[in-house]
Protein backbone atom coordinates (compact mmCIF):
# COMPACT_ATOMS: atom_id res chain seq x y z
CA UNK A 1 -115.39 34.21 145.03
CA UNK A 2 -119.11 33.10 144.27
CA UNK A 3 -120.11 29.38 145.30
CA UNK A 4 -119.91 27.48 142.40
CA UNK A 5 -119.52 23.93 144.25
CA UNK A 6 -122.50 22.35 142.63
CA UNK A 7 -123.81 22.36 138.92
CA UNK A 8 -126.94 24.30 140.49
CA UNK A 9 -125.11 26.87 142.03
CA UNK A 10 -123.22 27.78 139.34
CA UNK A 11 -126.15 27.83 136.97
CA UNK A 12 -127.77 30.08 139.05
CA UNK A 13 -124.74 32.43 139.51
CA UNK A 14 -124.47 33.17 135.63
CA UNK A 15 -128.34 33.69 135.99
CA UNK A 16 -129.13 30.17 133.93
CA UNK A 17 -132.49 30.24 133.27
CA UNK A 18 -133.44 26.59 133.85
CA UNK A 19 -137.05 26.90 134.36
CA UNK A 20 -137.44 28.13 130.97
CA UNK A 21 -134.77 26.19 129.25
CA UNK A 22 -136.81 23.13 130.34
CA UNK A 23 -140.16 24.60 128.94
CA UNK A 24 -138.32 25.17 125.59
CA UNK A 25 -137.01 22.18 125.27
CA UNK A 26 -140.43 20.88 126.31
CA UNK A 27 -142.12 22.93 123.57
CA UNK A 28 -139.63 21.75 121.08
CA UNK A 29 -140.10 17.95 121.56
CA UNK A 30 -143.95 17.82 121.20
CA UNK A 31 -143.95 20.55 118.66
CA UNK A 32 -141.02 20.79 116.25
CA UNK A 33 -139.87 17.48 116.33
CA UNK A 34 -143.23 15.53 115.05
CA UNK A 35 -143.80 18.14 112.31
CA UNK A 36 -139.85 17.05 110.94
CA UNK A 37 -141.04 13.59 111.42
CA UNK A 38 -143.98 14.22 109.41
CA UNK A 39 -141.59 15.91 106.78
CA UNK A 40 -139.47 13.84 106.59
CA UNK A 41 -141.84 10.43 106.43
CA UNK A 42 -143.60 12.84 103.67
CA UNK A 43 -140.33 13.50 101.81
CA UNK A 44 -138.80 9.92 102.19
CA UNK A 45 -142.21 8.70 101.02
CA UNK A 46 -141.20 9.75 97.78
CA UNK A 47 -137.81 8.35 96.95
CA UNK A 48 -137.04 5.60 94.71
CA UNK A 49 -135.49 2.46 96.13
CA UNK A 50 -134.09 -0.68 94.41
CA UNK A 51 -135.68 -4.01 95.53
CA UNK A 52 -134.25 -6.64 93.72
């Protein structure tokens, strides 16, 4: 039975790649995210609301 004691053990054991899970997610905050905000600031920019 493999040593699965610890959350880093067993990541390891089912050959978790957290190295590049962390660079992903690293790449995915700084690059998708701002362009959605930008979409979405552009495309909420554009509706109609009721003031009054």
């Amino acid at each position: 039975m493999p040593d699965i004691s610890t959350k880093s053990k067993a990541q390891k054991y089912i050959g978790l790649d957290t190295d590049k899970l962390k660079k992903e997610k690293k790449q995915f905050i700084e690059e998708i995210i701002p362009k959605w905000k930008s979409e979405a600031k552009e495309r909420e920019s554009k509706y109609s609301t009721k003031n009054n």
